[in-house]
Structure formats: structure tokens, C-alpha cells
C-alpha atoms as a PDB file:
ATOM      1  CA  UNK A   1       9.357  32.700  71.683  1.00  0.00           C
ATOM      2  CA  UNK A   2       7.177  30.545  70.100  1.00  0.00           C
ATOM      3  CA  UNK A   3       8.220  26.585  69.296  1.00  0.00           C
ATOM      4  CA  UNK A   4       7.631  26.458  65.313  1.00  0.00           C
ATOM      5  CA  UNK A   5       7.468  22.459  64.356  1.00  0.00           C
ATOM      6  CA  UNK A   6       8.627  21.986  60.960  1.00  0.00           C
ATOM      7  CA  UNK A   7       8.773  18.703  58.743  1.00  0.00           C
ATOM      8  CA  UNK A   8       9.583  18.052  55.651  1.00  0.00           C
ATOM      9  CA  UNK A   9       8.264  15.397  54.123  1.00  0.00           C
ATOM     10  CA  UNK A  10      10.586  13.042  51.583  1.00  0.00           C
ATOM     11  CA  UNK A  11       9.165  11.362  48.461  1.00  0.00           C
ATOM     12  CA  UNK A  12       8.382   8.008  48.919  1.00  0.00           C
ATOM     13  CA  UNK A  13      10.103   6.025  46.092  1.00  0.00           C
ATOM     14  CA  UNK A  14       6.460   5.354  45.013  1.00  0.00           C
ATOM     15  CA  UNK A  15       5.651   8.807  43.937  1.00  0.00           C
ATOM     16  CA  UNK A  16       9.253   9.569  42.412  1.00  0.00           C
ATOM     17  CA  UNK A  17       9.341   9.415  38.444  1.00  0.00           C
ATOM     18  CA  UNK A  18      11.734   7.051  36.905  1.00  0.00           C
ATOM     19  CA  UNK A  19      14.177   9.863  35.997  1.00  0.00           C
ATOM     20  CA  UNK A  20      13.983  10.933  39.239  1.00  0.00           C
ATOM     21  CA  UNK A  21      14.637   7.301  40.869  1.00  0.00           C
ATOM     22  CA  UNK A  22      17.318   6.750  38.454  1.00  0.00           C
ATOM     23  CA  UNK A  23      19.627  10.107  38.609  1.00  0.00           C
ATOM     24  CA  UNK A  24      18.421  11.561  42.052  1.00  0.00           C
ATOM     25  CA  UNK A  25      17.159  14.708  40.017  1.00  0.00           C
ATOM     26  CA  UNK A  26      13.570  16.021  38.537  1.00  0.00           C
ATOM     27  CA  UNK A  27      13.693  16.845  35.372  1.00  0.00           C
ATOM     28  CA  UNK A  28      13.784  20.576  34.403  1.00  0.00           C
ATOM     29  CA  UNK A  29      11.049  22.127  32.098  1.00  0.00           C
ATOM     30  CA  UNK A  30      12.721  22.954  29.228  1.00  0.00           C
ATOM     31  CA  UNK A  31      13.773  19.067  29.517  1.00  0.00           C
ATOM     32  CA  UNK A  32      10.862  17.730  29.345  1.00  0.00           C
ATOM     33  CA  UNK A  33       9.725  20.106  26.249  1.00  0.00           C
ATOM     34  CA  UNK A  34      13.220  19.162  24.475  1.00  0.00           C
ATOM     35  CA  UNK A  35      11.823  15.162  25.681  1.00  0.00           C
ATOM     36  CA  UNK A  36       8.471  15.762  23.734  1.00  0.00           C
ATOM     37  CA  UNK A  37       8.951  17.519  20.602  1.00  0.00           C
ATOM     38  CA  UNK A  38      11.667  14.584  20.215  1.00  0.00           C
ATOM     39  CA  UNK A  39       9.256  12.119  20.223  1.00  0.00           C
ATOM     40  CA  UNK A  40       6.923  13.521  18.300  1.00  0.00           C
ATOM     41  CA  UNK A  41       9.727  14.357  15.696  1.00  0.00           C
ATOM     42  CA  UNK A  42      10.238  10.463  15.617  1.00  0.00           C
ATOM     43  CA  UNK A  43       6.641   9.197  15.218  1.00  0.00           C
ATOM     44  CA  UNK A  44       6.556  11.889  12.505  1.00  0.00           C
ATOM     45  CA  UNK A  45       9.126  10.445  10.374  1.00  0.00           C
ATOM     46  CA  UNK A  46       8.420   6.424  11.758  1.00  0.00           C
ATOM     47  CA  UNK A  47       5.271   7.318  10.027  1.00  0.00           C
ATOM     48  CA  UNK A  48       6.253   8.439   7.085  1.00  0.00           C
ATOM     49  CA  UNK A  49       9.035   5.393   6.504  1.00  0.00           C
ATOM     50  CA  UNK A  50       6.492   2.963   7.714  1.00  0.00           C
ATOM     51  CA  UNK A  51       3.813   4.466   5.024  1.00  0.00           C
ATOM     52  CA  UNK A  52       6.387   4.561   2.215  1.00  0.00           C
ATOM     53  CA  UNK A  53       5.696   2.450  -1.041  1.00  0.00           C
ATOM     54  CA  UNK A  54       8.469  -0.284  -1.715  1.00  0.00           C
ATOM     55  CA  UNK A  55       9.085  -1.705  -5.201  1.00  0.00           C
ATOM     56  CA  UNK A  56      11.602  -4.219  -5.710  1.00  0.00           C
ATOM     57  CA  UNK A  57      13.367  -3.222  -9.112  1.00  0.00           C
ATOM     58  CA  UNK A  58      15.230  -5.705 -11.348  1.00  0.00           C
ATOM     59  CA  UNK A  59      16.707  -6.125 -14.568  1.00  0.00           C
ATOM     60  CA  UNK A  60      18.143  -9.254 -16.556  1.00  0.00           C
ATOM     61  CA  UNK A  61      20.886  -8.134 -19.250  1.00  0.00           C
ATOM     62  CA  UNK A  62      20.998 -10.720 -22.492  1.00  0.00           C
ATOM     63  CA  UNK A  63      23.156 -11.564 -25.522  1.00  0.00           C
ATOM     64  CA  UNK A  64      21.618 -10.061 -28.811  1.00  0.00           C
ATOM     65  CA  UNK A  65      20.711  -6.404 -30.583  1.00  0.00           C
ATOM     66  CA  UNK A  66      17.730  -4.765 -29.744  1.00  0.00           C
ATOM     67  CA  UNK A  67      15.778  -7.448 -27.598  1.00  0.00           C
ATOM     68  CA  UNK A  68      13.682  -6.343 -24.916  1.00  0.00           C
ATOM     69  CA  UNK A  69      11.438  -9.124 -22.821  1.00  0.00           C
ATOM     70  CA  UNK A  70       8.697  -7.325 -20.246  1.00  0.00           C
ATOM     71  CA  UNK A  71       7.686  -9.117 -17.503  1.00  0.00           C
ATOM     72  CA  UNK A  72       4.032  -8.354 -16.662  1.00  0.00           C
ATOM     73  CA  UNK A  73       3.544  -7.519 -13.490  1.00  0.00           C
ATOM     74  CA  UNK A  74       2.303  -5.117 -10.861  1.00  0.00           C
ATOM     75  CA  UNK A  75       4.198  -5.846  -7.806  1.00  0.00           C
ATOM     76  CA  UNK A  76       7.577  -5.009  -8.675  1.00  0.00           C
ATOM     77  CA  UNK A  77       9.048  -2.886 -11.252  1.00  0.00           C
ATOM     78  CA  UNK A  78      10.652  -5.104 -12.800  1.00  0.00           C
ATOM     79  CA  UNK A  79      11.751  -4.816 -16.150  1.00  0.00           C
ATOM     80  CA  UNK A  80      12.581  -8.160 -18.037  1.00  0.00           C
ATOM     81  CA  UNK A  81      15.410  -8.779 -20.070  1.00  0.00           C
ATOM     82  CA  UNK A  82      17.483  -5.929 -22.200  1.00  0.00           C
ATOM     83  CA  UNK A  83      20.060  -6.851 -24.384  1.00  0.00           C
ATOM     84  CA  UNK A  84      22.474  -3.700 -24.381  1.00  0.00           C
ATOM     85  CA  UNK A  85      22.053  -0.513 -25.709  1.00  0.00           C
ATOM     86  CA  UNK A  86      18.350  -0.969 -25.220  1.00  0.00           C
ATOM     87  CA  UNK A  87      15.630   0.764 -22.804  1.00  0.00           C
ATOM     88  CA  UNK A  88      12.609  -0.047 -20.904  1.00  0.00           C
ATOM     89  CA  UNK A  89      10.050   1.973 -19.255  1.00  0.00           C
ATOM     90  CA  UNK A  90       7.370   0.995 -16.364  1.00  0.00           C
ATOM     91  CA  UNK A  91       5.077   3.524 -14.671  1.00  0.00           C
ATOM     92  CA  UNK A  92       3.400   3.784 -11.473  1.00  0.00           C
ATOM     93  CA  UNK A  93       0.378   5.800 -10.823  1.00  0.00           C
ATOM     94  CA  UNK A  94       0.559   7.968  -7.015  1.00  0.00           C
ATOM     95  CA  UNK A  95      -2.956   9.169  -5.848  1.00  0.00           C
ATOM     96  CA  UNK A  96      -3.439  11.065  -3.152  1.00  0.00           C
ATOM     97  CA  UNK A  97      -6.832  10.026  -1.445  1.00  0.00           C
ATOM     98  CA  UNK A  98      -6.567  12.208   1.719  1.00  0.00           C
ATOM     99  CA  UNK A  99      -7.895  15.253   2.919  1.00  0.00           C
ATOM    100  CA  UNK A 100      -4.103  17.018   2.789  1.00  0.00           C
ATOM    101  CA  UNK A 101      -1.405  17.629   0.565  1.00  0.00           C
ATOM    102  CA  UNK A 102       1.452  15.670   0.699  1.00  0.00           C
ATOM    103  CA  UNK A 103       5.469  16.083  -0.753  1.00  0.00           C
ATOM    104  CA  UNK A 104       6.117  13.241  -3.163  1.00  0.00           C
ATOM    105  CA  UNK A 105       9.758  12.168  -2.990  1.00  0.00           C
ATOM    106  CA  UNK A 106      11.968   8.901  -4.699  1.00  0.00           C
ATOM    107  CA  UNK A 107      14.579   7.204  -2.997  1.00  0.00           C
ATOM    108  CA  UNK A 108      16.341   4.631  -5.539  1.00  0.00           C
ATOM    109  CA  UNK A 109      18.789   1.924  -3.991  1.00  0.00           C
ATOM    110  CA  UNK A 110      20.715  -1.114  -4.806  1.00  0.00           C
ATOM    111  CA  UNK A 111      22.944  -1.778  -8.410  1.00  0.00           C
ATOM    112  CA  UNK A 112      19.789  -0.845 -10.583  1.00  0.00           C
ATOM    113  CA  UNK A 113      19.962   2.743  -9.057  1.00  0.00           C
ATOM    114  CA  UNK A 114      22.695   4.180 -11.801  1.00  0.00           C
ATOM    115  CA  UNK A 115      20.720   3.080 -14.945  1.00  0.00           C
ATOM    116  CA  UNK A 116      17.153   4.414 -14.042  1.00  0.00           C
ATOM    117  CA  UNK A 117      16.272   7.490 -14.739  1.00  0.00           C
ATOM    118  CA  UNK A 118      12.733   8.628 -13.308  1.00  0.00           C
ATOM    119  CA  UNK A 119      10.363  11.353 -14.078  1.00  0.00           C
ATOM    120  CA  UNK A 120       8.965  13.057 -12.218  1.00  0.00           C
ATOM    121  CA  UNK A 121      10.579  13.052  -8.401  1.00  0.00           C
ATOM    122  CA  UNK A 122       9.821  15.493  -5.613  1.00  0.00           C
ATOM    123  CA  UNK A 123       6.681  17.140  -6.314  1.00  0.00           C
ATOM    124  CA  UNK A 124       3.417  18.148  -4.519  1.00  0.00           C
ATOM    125  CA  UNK A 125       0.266  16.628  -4.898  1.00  0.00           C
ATOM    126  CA  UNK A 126      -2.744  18.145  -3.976  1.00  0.00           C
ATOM    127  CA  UNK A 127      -5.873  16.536  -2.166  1.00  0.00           C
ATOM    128  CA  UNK A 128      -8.169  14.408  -5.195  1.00  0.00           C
ATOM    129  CA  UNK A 129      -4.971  14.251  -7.868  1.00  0.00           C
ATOM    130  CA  UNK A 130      -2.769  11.596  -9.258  1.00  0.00           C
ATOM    131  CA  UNK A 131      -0.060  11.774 -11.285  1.00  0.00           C
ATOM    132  CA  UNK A 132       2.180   9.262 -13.139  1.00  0.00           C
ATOM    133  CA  UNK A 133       6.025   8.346 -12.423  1.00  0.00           C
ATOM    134  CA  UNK A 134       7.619   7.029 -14.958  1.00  0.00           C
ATOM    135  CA  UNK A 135      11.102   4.583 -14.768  1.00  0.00           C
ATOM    136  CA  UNK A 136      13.359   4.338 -17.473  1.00  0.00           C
ATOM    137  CA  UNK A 137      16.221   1.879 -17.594  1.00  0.00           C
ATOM    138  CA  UNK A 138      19.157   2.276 -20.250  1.00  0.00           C
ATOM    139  CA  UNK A 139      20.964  -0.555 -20.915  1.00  0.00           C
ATOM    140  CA  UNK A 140      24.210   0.408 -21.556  1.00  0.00           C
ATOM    141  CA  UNK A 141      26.835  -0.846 -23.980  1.00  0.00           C
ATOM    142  CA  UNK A 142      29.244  -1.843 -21.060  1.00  0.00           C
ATOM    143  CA  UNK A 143      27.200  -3.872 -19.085  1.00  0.00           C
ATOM    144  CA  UNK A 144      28.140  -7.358 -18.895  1.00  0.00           C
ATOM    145  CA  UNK A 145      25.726 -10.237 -20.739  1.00  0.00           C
ATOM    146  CA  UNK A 146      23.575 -12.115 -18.079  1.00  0.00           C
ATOM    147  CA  UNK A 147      24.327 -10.168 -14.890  1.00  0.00           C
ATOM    148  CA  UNK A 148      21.029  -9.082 -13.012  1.00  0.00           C
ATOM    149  CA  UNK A 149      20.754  -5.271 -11.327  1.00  0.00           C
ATOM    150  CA  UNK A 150      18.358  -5.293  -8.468  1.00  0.00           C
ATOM    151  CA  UNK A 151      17.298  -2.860  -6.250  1.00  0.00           C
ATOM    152  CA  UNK A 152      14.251  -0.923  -4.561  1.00  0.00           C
ATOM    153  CA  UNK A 153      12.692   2.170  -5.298  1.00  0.00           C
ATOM    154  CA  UNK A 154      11.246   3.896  -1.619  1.00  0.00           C
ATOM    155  CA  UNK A 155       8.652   6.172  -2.325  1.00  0.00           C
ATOM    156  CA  UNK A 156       7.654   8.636   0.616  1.00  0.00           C
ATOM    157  CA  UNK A 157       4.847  10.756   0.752  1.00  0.00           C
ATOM    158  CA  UNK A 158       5.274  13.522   3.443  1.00  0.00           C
ATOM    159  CA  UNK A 159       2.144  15.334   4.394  1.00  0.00           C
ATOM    160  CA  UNK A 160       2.468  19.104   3.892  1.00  0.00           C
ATOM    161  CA  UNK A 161      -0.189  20.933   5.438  1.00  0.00           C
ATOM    162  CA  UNK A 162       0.879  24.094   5.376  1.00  0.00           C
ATOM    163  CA  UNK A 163       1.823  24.139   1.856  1.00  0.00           C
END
């Protein structure tokens, strides 16, 4: 009978992966797929929060009938001071310089949020057009004379190449 010599050689803690180091296990395949389309699933949308136009809304209600006073400017949307029962509108242009089509989509926050009303919101725009969003804010009867509504208005543009 013949003498067979058999080692088995251990990982050095050099070669081991951190997973492996920390829980004594290697991870599986279907882990490490489940790991990956994870992360890419969170650079997707870190991109599209981090590429998201931000306007900083705001509105000034005054004493009087009928009295609107625009602020010009092109950094916010902001739009002056209303007396009640009054509107204002501001507009911002979206143009979609890259090679893909992208889903156009408004997120409105803060105390300004309930009196704007937009048009349009969640639309497609193809590669080489633009379109215009308008925001309308009502000043209602109700609202109380020199209180301020502030806010933001997000606005994401998700690329859709398939669509």
C-alpha cells in the first residue's frame, strides 16, 4: 500500500477577502450578484439626485387688492409680493442637450408647495428639445398679510434609454 502525503494548505489572512476575515465565510455567488446590482442601483439614483435642478421658491403676502410686485431674477423662483386673491407665474425653460432621452419629473417642498400649481410635470423629452414649465402661485383669500411661503422645487431628469 502506497503512503499518499496529503496537505492542505490554509489561507493566509493576506489572501482572505474582508468578508471572509470578518465572518469566517466566502461569499456565495448569487451574493455577490445581489452585492453589485445594489450598488449600481445606488450610483444610479445618487446620480440622478446629485444632477437634479434646485430652485428655492418664495412668496411675500401684502395688505391691499390686486397688487402684485415681481422680483427679477433667475436664480430662484421667486415670486415677489401678492396681496390676496392674486396670482403670479414664473417659467423655467428644461433642455435636454444629451445624446438620450430623459423622464422629466417635479418634486415641490416646503409651505409654498400647496399654492403652486405647475404645468407641465412628468414628461419625456427627447434628445435636441426643450420645453417650458410653468409655476403658478394663487394667493388665496385666507392667507395671512405679511407671512412668507418658502420652499424648493427639485427637478430630476431620469435618463430613459429604452424609451
Amino acid at each position: 500500500m502506497e503512503n499518499e502525503n496529503t496537505t492542505t494548505t490554509v489561507p493566509s489572512q493576506d489572501t482572505k477577502s474582508w468578508w471572509e476575515r470578518q465572518t469566517g465565510e466566502r461569499l456565495k455567488a448569487s451574493e455577490k450578484v445581489f452585492g453589485i446590482i445594489s450598488l449600481m442601483i445606488f450610483l444610479f439614483v445618487f446620480y440622478i439626485a446629485l444632477d437634479a435642478n434646485k430652485y428655492k421658491t418664495q412668496v411675500h403676502v401684502i395688505e391691499g387688492e390686486g397688487k402684485v410686485g415681481v422680483n427679477p431674477t433667475t436664480t430662484s423662483l421667486d415670486f415677489g409680493d401678492l396681496s390676496r386673491g392674486t396670482t403670479a407665474m414664473r417659467a423655467i425653460t428644461i433642455t435636454n442637450d444629451t445624446s438620450m432621452p430623459f423622464f422629466v419629473s417635479v418634486l415641490r417642498l416646503g409651505s409654498i408647495g400647496d399654492l403652486l400649481k405647475q404645468d407641465p410635470n412628468n414628461f419625456m423629452l427627447r434628445k435636441g428639445e426643450q420645453k417650458k414649465m410653468e409655476f403658478t402661485v394663487y394667493m388665496p383669500a385666507s392667507a395671512t398679510v405679511d407671512q412668507h411661503y418658502t420652499g424648493r422645487i427639485i427637478v430630476f431628469k431620469i435618463p430613459a434609454p429604452f424609451l
